[in-house]
Protein backbone atom coordinates (compact mmCIF):
# COMPACT_ATOMS: atom_id res chain seq x y z
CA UNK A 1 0.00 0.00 0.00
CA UNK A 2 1.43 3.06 -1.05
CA UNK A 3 1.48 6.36 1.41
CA UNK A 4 -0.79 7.94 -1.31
CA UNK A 5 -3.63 5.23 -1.05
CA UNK A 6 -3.28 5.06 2.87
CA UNK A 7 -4.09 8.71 3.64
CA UNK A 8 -7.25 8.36 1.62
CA UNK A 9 -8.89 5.72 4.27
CA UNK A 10 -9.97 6.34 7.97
CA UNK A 11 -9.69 4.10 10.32
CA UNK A 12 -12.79 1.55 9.32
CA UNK A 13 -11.56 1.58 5.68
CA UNK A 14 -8.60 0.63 6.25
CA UNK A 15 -9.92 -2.44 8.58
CA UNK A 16 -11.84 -3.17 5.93
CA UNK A 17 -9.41 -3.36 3.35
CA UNK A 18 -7.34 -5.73 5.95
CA UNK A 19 -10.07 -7.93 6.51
CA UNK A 20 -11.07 -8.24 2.96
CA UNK A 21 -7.36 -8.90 2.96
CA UNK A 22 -6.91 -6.57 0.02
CA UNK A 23 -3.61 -5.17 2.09
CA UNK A 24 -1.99 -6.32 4.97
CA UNK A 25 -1.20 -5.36 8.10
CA UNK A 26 2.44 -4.95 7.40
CA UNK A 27 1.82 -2.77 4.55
CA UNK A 28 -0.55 -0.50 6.11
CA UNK A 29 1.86 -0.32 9.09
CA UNK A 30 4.56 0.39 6.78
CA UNK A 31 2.53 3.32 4.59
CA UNK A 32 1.37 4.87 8.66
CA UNK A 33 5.53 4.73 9.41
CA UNK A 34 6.11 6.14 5.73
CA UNK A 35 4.03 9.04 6.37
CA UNK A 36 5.31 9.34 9.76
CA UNK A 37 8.68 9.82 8.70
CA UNK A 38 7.93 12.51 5.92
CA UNK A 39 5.11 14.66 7.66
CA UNK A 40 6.76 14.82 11.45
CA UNK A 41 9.86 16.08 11.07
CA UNK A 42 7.68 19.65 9.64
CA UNK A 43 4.72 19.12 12.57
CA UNK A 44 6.79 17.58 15.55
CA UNK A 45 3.60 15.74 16.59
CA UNK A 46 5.07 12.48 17.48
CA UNK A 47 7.73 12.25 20.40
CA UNK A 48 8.49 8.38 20.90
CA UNK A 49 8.34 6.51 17.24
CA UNK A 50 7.91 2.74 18.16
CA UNK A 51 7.82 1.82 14.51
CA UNK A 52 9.85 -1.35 14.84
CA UNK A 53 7.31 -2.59 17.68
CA UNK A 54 4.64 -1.86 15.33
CA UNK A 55 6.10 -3.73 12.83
CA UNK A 56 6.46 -6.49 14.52
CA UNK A 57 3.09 -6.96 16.09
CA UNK A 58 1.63 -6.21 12.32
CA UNK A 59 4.22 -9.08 11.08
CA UNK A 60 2.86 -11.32 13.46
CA UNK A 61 -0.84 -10.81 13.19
CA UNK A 62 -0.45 -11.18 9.56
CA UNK A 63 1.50 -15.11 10.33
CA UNK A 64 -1.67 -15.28 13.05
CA UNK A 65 -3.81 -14.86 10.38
CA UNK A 66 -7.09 -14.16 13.30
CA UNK A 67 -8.34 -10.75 13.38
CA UNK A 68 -8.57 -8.82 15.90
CA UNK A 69 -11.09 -6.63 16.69
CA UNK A 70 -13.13 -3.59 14.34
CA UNK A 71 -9.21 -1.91 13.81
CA UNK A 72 -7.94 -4.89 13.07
CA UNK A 73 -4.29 -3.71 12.03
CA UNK A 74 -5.12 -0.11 12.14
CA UNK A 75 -2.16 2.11 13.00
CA UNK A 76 -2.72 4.48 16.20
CA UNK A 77 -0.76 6.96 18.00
CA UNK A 78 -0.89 7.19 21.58
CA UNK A 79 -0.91 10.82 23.66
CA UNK A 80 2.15 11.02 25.79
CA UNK A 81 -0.21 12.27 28.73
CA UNK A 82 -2.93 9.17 30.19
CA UNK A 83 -2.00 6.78 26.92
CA UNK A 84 0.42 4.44 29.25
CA UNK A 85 1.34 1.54 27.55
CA UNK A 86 3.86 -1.27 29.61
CA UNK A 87 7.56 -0.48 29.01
CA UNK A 88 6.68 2.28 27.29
CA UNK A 89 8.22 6.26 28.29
CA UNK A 90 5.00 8.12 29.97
CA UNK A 91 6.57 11.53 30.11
CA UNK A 92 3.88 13.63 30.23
CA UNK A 93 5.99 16.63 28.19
CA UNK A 94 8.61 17.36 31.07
CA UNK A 95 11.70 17.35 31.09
CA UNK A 96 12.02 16.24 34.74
CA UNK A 97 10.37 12.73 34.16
CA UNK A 98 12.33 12.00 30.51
CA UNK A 99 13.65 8.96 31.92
CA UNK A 100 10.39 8.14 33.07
CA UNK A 101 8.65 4.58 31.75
CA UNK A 102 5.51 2.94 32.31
CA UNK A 103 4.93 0.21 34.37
CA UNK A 104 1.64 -1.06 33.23
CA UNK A 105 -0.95 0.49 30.54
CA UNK A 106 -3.66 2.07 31.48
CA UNK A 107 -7.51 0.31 31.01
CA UNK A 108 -8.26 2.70 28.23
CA UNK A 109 -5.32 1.48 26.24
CA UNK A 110 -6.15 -2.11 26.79
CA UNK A 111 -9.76 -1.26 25.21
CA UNK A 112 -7.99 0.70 22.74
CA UNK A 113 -5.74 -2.29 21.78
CA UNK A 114 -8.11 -4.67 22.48
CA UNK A 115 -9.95 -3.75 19.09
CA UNK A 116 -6.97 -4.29 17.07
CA UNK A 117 -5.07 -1.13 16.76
CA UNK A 118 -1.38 -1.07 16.60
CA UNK A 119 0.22 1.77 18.31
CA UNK A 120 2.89 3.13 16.80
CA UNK A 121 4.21 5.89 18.69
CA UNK A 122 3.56 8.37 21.11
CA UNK A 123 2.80 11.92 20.30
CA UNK A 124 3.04 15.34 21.90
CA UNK A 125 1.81 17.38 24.71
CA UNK A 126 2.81 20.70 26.21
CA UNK A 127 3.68 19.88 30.25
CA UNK A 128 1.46 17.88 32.39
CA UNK A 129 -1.69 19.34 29.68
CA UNK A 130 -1.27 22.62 31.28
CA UNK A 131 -1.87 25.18 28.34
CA UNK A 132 -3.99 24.77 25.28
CA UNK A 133 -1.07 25.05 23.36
CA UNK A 134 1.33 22.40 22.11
CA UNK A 135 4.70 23.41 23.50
CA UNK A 136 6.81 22.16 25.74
CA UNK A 137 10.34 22.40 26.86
CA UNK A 138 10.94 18.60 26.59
CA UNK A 139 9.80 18.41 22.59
CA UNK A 140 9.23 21.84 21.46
CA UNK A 141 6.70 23.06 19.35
CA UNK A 142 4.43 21.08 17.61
CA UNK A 143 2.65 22.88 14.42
CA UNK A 144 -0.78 22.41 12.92
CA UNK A 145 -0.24 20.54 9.31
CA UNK A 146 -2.89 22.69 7.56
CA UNK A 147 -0.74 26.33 8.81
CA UNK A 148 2.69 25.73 10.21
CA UNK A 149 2.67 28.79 11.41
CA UNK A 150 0.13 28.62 13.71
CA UNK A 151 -0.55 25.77 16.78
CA UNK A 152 -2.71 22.94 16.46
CA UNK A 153 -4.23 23.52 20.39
CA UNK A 154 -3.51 21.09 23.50
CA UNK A 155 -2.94 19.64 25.28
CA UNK A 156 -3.87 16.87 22.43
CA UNK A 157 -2.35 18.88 19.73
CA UNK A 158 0.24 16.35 18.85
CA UNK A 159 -2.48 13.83 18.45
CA UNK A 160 -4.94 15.69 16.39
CA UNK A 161 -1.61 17.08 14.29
CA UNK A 162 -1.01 13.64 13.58
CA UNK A 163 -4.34 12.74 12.47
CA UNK A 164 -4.74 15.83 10.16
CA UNK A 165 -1.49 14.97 8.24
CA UNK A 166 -2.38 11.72 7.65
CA UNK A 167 0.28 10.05 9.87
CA UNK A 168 -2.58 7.70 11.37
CA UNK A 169 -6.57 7.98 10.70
CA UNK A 170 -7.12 7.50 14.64
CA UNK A 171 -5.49 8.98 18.00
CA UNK A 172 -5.64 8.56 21.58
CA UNK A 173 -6.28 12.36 23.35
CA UNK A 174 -8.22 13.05 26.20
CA UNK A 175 -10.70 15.92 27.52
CA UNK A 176 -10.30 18.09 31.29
CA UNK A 177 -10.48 21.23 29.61
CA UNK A 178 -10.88 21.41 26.05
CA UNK A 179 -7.97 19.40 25.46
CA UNK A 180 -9.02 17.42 22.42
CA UNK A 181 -11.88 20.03 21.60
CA UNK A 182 -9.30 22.83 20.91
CA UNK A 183 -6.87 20.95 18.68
CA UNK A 184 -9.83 19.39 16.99
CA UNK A 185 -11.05 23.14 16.23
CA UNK A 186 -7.94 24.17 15.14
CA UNK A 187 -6.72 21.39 12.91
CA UNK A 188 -10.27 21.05 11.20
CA UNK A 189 -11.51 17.58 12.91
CA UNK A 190 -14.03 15.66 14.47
């Protein structure tokens, strides 16, 4: 599956294509890290890239040959603040806690993974969700794909960045105080 074709699908479309097993998971995997690696370097939305883990759990789903769930082999991105994953850094966009990894995931992630998406990555969030900007010492600034020049909100900017550049059709954010309302404002989702 080329980039091209990937960014054209959400998140059920692409299942679909899996289960239909027009692609597979390693390719749509490999067009999410393709994307990835040309859109993030402009929109510094993702902080931890775990594309060789993803690639991995697509390769072996693909040998498994069972799906797994509605997202079946759906690439996701989880937010570095509340999207703990095992073994994973949890961060939370400060500088003090860089070093800092998870020791177990969070419930919401094992729902999350539970329908068969693969995570891979982390992205951006401006310390501990503070501001309703994406900034932070730690990572820096991350941009909004549709006007670099501007923010895409927070404190789930990175994730909603991600998601409007086509890096993955589905994120992980979460809501206190606009949070995921914001960026979804400013980068033009739902």
């Amino acid at each position: 599956m080329k980039a091209e074709e990937y960014v054209r699908h959400d998140g059920l479309g692409l299942a679909d294509l899996i289960r239909r097993k027009q692609v597979s998971r390693s390719e749509v995997v490999e067009a999410a890290v393709d994307v990835a690696q040309r859109c993030n370097p402009a929109i510094n939305a993702i902080c931890y890239e775990a594309f060789d883990h993803a690639r991995e759990q697509a390769a072996a789903r693909d040998r498994n040959k069972a799906g797994q769930g509605m997202f079946d082999g759906v690439p996701f991105l989880l937010k570095e603040l509340g999207g703990e994953l095992q073994g994973w850094p949890e961060r939370r966009g400060c500088r003090a806690l860089a070093d800092n990894v998870s020791r177990g995931s969070t419930a919401l992630v094992e729902r999350q993974l539970s329908t068969g998406l693969i995570p891979i990555g982390k992205t951006t969030t401006p310390e501990f969700g503070l501001i309703a900007v994406t900034e932070s010492d730690l990572y820096g600034d991350t941009r909004n794909p549709w006007h670099p020049e501007h923010t895409p909100g927070g404190s789930s900017g990175g994730s909603a960045a991600a998601v409007a550049a086509g890096i993955v059709p589905l994120a992980h954010a979460n809501d206190g105080g606009g949070s995921i309302r914001i960026p979804a404002s400013c980068c033009g989702l739902v």
